[in-house]
PDB file of N, CA and C in Angstrom:
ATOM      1  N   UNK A   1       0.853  -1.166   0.000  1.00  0.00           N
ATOM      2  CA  UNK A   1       0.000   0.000   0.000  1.00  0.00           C
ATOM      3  C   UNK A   1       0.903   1.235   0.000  1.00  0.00           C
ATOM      4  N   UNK A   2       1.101   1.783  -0.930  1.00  0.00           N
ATOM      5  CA  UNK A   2       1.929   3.264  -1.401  1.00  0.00           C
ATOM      6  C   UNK A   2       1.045   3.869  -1.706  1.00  0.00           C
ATOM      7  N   UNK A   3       0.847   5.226  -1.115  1.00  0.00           N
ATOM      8  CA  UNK A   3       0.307   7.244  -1.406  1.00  0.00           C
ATOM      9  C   UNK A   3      -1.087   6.303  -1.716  1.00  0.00           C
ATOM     10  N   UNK A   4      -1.724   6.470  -0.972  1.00  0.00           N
ATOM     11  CA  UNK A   4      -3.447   6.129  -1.197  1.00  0.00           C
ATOM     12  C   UNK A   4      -3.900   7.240  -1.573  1.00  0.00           C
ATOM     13  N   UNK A   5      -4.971   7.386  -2.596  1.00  0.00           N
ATOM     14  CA  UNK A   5      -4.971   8.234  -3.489  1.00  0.00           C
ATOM     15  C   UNK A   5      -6.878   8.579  -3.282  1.00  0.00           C
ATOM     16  N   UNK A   6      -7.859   9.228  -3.875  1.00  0.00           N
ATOM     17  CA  UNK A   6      -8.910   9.396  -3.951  1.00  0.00           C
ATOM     18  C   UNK A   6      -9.493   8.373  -4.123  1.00  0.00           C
ATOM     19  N   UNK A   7      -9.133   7.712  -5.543  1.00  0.00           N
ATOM     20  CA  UNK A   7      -9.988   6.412  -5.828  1.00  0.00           C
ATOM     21  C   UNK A   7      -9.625   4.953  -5.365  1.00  0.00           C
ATOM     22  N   UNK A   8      -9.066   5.411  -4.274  1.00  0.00           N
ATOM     23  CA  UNK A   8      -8.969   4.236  -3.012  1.00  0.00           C
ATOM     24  C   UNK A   8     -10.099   4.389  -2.444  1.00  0.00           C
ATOM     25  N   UNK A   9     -10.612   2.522  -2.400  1.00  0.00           N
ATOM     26  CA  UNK A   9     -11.807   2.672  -1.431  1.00  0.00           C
ATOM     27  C   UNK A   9     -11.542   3.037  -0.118  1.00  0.00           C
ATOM     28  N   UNK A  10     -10.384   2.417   0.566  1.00  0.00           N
ATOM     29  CA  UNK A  10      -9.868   2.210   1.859  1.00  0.00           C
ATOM     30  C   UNK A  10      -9.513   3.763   2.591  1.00  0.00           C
ATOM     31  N   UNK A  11      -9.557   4.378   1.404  1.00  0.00           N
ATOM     32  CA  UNK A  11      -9.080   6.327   1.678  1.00  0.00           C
ATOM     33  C   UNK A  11     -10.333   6.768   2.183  1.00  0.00           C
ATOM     34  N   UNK A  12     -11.403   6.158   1.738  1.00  0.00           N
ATOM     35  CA  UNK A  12     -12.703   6.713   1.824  1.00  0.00           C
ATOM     36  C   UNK A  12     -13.449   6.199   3.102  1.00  0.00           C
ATOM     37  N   UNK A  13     -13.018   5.176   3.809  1.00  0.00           N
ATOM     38  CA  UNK A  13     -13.325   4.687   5.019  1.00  0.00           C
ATOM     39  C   UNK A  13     -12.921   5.285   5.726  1.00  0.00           C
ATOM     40  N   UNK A  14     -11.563   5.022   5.578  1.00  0.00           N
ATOM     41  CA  UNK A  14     -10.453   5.870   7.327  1.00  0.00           C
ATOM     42  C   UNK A  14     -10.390   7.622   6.976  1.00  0.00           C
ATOM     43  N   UNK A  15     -11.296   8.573   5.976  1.00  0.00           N
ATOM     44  CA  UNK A  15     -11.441   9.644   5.882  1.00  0.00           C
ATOM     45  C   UNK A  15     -12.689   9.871   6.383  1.00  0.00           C
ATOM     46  N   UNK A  16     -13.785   9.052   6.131  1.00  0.00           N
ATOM     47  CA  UNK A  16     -15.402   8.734   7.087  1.00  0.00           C
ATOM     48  C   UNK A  16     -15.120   8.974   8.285  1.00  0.00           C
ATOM     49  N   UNK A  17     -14.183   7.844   8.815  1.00  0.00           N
ATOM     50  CA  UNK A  17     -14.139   7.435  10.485  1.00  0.00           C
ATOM     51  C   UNK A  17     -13.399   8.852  10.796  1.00  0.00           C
ATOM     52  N   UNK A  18     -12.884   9.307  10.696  1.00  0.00           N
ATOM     53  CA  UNK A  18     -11.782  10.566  11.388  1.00  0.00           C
ATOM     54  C   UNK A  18     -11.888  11.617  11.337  1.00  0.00           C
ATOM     55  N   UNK A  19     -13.111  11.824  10.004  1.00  0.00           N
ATOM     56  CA  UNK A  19     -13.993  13.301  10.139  1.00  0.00           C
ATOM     57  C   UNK A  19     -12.887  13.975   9.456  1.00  0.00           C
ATOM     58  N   UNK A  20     -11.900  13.746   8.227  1.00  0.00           N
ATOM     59  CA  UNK A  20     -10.688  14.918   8.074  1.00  0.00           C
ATOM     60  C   UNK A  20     -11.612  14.919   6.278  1.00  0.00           C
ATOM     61  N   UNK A  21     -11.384  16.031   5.554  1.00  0.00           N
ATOM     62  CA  UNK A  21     -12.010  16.279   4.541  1.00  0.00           C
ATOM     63  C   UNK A  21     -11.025  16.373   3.479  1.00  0.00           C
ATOM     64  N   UNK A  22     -11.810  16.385   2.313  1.00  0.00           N
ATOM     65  CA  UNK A  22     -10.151  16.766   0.940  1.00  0.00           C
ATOM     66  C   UNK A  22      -8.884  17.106   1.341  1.00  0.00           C
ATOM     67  N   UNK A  23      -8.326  17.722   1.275  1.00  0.00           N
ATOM     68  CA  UNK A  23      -6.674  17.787   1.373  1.00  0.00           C
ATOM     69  C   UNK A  23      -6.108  17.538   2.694  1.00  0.00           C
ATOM     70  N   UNK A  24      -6.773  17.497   3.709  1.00  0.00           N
ATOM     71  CA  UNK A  24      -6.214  17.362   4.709  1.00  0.00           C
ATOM     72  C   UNK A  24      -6.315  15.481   5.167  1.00  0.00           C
ATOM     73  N   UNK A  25      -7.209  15.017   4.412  1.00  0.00           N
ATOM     74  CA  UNK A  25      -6.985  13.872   4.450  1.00  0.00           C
ATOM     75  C   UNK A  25      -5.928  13.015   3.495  1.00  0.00           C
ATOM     76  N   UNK A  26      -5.987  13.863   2.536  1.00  0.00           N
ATOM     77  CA  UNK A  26      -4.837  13.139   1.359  1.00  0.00           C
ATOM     78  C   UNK A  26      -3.572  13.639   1.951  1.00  0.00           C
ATOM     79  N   UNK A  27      -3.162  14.609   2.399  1.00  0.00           N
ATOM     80  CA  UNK A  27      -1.822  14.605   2.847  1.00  0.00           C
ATOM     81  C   UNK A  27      -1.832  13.408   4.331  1.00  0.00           C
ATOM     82  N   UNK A  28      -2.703  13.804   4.960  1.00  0.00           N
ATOM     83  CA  UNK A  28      -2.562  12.690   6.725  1.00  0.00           C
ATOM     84  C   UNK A  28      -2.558  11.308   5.846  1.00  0.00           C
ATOM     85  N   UNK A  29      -3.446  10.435   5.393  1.00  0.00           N
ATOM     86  CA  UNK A  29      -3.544   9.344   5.279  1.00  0.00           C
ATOM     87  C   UNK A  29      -2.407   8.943   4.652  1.00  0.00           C
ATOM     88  N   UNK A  30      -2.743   9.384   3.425  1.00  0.00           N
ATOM     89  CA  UNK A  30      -1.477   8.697   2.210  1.00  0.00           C
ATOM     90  C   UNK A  30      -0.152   9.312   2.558  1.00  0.00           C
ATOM     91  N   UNK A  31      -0.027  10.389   3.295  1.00  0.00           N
ATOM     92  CA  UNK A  31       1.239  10.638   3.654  1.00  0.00           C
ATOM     93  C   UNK A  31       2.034   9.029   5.015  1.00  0.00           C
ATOM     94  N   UNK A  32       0.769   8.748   5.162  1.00  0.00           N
ATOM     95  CA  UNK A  32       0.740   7.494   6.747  1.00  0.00           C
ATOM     96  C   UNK A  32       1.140   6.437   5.678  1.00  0.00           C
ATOM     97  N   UNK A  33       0.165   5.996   5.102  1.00  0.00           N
ATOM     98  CA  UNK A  33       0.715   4.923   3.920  1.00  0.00           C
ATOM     99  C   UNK A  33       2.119   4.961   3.392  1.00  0.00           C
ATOM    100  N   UNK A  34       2.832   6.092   2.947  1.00  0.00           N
ATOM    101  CA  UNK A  34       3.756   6.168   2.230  1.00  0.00           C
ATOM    102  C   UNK A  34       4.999   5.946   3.132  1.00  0.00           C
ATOM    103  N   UNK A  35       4.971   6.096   4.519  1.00  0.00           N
ATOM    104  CA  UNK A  35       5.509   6.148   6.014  1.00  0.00           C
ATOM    105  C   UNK A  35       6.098   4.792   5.837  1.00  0.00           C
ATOM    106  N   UNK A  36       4.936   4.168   5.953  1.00  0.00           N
ATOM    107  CA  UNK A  36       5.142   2.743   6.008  1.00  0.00           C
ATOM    108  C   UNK A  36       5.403   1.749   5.544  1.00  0.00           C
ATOM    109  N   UNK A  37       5.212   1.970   4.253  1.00  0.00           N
ATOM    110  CA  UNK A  37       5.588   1.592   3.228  1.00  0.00           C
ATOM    111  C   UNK A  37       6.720   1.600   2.726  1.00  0.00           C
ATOM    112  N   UNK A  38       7.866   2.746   3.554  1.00  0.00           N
ATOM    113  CA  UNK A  38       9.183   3.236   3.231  1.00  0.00           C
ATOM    114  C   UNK A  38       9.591   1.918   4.105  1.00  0.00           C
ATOM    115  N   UNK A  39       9.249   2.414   5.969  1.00  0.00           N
ATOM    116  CA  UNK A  39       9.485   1.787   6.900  1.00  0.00           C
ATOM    117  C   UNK A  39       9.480  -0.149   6.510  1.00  0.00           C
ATOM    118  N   UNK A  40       8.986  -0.259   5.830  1.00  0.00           N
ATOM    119  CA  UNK A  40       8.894  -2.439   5.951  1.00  0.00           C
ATOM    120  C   UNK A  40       9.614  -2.303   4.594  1.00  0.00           C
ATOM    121  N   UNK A  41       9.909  -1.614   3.703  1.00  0.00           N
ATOM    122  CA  UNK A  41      10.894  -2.096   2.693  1.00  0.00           C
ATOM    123  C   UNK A  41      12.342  -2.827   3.051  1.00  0.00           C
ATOM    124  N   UNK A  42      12.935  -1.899   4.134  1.00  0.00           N
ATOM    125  CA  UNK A  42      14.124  -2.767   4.882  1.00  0.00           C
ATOM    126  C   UNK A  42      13.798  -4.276   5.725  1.00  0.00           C
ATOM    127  N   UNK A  43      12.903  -4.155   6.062  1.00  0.00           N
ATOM    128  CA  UNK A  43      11.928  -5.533   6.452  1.00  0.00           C
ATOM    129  C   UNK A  43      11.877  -6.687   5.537  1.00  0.00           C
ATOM    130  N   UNK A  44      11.589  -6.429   4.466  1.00  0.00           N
ATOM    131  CA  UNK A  44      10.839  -7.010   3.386  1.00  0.00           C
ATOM    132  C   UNK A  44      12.351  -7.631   2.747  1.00  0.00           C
ATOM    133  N   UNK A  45      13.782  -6.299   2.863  1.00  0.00           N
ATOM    134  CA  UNK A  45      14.812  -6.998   2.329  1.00  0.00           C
ATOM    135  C   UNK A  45      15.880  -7.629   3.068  1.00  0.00           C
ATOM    136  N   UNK A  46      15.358  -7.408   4.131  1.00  0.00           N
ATOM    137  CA  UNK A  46      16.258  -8.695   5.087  1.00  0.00           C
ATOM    138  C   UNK A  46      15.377  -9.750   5.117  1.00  0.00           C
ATOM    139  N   UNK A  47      13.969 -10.094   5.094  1.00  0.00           N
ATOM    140  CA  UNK A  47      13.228 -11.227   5.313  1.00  0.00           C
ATOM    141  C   UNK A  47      13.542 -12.032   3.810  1.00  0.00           C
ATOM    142  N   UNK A  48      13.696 -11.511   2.787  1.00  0.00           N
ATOM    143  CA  UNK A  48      14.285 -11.840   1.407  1.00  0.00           C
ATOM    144  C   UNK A  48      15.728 -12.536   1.607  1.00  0.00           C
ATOM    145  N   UNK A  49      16.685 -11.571   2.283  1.00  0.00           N
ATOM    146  CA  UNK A  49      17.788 -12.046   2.370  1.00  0.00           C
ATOM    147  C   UNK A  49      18.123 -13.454   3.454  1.00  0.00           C
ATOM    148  N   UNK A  50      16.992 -13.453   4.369  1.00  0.00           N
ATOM    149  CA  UNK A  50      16.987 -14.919   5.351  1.00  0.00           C
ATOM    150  C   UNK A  50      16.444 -15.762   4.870  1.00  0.00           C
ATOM    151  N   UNK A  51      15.486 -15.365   4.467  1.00  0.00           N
ATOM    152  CA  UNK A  51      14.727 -17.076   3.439  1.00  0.00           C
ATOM    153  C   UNK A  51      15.101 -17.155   2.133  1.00  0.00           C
TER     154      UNK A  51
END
């Protein structure tokens, strides 16, 4: 899950639940997505490099 975008359904749920509207939800959310997405790449290439 990288930069969740408008025509993400999943953008449209966790922007429902949290009450944040147009831009302030596309920078919070997908800025959160993109976080994390950075964050488990080093994850992803040591779990590659052990198995």
């Amino acid at each position: 899950m990288v930069f969740s975008y408008f025509n993400d359904s999943y953008f449209w749920v966790v922007t429902r639940f949290t009450g944040l509207e147009g831009a302030a939800a596309l920078r919070g959310w997908s800025g959160i997505t993109t976080a994390v997405w950075l964050g488990s790449l080093p994850l992803v290439l040591i779990a590659g490099a052990v198995l």
